[in-house]
C-alpha atoms as a PDB file:
ATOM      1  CA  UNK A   1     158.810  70.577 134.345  1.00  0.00           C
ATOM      2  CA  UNK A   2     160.877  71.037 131.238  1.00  0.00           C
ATOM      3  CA  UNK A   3     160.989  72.557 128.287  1.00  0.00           C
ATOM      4  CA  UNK A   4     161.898  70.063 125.097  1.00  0.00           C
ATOM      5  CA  UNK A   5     164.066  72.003 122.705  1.00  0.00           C
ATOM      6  CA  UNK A   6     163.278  70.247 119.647  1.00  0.00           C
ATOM      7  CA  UNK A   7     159.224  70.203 119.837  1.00  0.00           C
ATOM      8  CA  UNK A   8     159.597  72.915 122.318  1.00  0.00           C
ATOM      9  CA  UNK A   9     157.014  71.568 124.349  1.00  0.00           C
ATOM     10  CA  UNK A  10     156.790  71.799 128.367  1.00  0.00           C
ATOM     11  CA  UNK A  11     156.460  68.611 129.940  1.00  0.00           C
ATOM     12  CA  UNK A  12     157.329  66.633 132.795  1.00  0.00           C
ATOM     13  CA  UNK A  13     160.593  65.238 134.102  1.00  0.00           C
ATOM     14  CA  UNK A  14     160.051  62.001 133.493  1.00  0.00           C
ATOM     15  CA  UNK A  15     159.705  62.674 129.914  1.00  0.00           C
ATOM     16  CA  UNK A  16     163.309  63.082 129.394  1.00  0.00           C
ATOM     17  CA  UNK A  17     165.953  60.722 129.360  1.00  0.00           C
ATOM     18  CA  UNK A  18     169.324  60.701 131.623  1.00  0.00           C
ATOM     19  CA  UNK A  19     172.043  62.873 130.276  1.00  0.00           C
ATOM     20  CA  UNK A  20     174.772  63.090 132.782  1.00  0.00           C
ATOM     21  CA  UNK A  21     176.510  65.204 130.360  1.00  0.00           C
ATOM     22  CA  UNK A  22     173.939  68.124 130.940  1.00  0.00           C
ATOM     23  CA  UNK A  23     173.646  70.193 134.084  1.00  0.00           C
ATOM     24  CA  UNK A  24     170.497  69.283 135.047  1.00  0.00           C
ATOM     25  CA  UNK A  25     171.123  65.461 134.632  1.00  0.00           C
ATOM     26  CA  UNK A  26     168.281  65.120 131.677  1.00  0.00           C
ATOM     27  CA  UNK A  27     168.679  64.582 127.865  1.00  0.00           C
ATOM     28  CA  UNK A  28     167.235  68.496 125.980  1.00  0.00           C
ATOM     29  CA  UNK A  29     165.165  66.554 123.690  1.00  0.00           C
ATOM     30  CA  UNK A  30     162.065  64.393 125.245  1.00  0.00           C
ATOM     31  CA  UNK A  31     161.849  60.625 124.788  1.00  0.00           C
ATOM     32  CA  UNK A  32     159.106  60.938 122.146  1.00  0.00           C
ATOM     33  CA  UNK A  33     161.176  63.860 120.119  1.00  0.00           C
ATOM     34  CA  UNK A  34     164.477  60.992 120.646  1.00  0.00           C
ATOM     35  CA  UNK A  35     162.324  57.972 119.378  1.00  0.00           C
ATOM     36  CA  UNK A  36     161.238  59.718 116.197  1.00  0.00           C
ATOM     37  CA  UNK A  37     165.199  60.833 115.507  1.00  0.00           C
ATOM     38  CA  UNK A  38     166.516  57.444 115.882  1.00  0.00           C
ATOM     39  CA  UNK A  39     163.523  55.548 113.808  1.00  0.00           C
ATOM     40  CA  UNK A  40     164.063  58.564 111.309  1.00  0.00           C
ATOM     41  CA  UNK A  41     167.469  58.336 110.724  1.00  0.00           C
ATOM     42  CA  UNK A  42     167.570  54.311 111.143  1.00  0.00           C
ATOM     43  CA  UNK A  43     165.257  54.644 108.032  1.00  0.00           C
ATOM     44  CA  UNK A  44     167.916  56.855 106.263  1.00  0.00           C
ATOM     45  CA  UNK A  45     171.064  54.418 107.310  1.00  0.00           C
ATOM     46  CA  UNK A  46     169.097  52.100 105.832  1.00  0.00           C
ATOM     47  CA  UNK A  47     167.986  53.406 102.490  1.00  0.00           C
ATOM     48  CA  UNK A  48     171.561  54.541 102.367  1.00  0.00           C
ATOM     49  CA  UNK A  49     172.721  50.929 102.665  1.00  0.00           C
ATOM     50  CA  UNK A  50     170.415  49.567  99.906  1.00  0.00           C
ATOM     51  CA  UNK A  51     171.408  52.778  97.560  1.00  0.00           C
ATOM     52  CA  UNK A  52     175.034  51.720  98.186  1.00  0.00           C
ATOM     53  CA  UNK A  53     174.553  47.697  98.580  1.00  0.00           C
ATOM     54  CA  UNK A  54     176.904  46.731  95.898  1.00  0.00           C
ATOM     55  CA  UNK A  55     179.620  48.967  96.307  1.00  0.00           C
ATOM     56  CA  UNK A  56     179.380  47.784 100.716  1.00  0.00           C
ATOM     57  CA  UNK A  57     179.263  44.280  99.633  1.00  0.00           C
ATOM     58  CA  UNK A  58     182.259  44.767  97.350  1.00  0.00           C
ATOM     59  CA  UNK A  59     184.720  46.250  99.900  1.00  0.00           C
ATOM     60  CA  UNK A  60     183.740  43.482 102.422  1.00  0.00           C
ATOM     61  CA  UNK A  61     184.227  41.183 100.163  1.00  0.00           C
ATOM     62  CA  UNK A  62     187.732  42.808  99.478  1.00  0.00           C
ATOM     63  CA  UNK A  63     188.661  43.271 102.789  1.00  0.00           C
ATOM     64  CA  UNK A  64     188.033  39.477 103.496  1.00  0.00           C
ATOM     65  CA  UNK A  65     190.063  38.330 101.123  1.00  0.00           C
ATOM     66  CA  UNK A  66     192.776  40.467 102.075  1.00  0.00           C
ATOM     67  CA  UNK A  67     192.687  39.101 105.258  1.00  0.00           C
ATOM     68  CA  UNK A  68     192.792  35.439 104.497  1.00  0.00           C
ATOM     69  CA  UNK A  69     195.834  36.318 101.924  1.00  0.00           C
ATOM     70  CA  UNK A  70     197.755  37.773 105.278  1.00  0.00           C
ATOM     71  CA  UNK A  71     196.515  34.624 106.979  1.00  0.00           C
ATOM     72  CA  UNK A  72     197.865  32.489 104.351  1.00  0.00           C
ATOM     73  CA  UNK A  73     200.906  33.821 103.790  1.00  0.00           C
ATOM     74  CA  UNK A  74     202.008  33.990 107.452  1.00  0.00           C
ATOM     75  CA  UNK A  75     201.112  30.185 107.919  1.00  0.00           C
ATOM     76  CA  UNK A  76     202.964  29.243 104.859  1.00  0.00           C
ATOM     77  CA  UNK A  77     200.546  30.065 101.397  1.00  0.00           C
ATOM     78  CA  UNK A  78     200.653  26.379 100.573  1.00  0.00           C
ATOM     79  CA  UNK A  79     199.513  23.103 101.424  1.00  0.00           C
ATOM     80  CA  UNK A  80     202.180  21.406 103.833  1.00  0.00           C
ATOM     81  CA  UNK A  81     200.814  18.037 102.766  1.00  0.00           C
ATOM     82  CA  UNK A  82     199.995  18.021  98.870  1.00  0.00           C
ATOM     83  CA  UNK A  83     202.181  21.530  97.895  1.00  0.00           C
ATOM     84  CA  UNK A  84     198.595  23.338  96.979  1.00  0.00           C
ATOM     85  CA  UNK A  85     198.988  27.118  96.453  1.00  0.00           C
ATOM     86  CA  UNK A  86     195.840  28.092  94.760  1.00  0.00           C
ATOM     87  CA  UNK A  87     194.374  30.045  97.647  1.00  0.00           C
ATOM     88  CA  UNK A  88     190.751  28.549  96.619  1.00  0.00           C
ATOM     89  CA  UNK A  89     191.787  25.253  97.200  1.00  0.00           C
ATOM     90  CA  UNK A  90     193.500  26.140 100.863  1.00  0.00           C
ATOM     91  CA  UNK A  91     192.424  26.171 104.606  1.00  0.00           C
ATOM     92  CA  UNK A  92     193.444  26.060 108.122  1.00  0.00           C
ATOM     93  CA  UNK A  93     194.047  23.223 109.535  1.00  0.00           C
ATOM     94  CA  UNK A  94     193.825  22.779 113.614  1.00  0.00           C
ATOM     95  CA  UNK A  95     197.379  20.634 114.284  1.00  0.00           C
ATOM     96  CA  UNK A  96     195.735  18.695 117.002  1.00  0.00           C
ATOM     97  CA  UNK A  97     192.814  18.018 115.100  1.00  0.00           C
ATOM     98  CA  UNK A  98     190.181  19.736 116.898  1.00  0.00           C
ATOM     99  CA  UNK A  99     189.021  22.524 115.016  1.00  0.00           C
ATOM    100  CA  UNK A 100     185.073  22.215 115.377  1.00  0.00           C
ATOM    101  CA  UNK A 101     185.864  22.259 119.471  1.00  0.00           C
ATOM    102  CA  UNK A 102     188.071  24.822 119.385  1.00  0.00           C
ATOM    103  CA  UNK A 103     186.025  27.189 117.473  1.00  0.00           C
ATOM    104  CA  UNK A 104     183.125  26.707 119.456  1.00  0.00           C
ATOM    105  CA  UNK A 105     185.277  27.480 122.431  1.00  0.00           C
ATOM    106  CA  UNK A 106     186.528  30.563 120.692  1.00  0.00           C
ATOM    107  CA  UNK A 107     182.895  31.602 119.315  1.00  0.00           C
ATOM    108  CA  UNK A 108     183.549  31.760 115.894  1.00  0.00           C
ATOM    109  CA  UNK A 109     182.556  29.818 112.478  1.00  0.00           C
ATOM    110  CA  UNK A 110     185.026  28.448 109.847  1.00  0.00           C
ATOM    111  CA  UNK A 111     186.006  30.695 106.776  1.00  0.00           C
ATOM    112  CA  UNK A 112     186.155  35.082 107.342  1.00  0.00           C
ATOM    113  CA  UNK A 113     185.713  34.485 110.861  1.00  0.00           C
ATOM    114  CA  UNK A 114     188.054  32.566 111.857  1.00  0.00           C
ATOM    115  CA  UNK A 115     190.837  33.823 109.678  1.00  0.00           C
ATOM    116  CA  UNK A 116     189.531  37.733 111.360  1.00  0.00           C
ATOM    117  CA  UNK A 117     189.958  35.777 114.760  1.00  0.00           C
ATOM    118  CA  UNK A 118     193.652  34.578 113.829  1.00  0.00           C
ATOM    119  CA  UNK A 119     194.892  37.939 112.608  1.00  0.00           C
ATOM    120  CA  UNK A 120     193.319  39.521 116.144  1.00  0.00           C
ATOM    121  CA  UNK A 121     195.363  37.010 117.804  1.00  0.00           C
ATOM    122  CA  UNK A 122     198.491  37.899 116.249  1.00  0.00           C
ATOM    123  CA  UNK A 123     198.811  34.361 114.319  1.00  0.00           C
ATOM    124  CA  UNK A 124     199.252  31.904 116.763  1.00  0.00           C
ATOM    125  CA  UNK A 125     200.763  28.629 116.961  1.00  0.00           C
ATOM    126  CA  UNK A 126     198.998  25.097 116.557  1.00  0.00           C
ATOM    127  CA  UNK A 127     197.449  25.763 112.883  1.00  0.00           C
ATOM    128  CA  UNK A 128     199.084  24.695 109.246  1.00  0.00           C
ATOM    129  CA  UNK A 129     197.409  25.425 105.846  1.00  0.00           C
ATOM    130  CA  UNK A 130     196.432  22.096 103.819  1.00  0.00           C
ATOM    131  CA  UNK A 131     194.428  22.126 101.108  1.00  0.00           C
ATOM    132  CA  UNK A 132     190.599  20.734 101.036  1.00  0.00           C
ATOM    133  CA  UNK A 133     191.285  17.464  99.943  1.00  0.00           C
ATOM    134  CA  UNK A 134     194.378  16.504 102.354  1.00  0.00           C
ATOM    135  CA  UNK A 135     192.441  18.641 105.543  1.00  0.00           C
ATOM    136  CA  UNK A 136     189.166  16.595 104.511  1.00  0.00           C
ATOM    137  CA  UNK A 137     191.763  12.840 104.021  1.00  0.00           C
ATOM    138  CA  UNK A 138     193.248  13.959 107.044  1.00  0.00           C
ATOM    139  CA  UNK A 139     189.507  14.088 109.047  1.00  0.00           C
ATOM    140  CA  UNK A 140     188.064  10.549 107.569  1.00  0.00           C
ATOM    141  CA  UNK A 141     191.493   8.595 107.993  1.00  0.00           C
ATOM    142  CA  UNK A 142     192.291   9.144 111.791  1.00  0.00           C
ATOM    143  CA  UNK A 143     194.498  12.539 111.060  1.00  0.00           C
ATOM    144  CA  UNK A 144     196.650  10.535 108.517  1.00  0.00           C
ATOM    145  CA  UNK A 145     196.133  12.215 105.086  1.00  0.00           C
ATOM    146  CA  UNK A 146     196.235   9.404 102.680  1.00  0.00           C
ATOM    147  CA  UNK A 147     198.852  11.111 100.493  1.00  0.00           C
ATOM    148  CA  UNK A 148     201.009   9.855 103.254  1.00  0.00           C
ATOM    149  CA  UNK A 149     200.084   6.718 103.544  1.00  0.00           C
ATOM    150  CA  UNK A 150     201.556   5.942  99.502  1.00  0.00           C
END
């Protein structure tokens, strides 16, 4: 038997989680006492989330775009087909062509994700920024973009 410190309640062994931290092996608070803590506060985290929606949303959306500013600039900040720097206009481009493959390979969607997955990688080799139009040419016209076929 054991005494829960936070309902202070004596109950059995089994009512207490593993702590290997403690000397007895066993959490101090019982699994019931621990349930109502985590749904209690999970309830705050999240009221705390809607009170402070915008302002979270804001410095994602911030951090995002400072991340696919790094990833533009260090793969050139313009389109190496067209000359394209209006960052809205620009995206990666897989060299070899096979961007949907190797993203499913890598686990990650187009857009924040994959620009997050370039800077963990350190900016490899193999990608080139073009803008919508010549990556999109470029797809449709057997990885000629028709600017270069004039």
């Amino acid at each position: 038997m054991k005494r829960c410190t936070k309902c202070k309640a004596t109950k059995s062994l089994s009512s207490f989680s593993k702590d290997c931290k403690k000397k007895d092996g066993l959490d101090s608070w019982c699994k019931l006492c621990n349930h109502d803590y985590h749904i209690a506060n999970k309830e705050v985290a999240h009221l705390r989330y809607l009170k402070n929606k915008i302002k979270i949303l804001a410095q994602k959306k911030e951090s995002n775009l400072r991340v696919k500013k790094e990833v533009f600039e260090r793969y050139g900040n313009k389109c190496l087909c067209c000359g394209e720097t209006n960052i809205q206009f620009l995206t990666i481009d897989h060299i070899n062509g096979k961007g949907c493959q190797h993203r499913k390979e890598i686990g990650v969607s187009a857009g924040k994700n994959f620009y997050h997955w370039l800077k963990r990688n350190n900016y490899p080799n193999g990608f080139q920024v073009l803008c919508f139009n010549c990556n999109c040419g470029r797809q449709v016209n057997g990885g000629v973009c028709p600017h270069k076929e004039k």
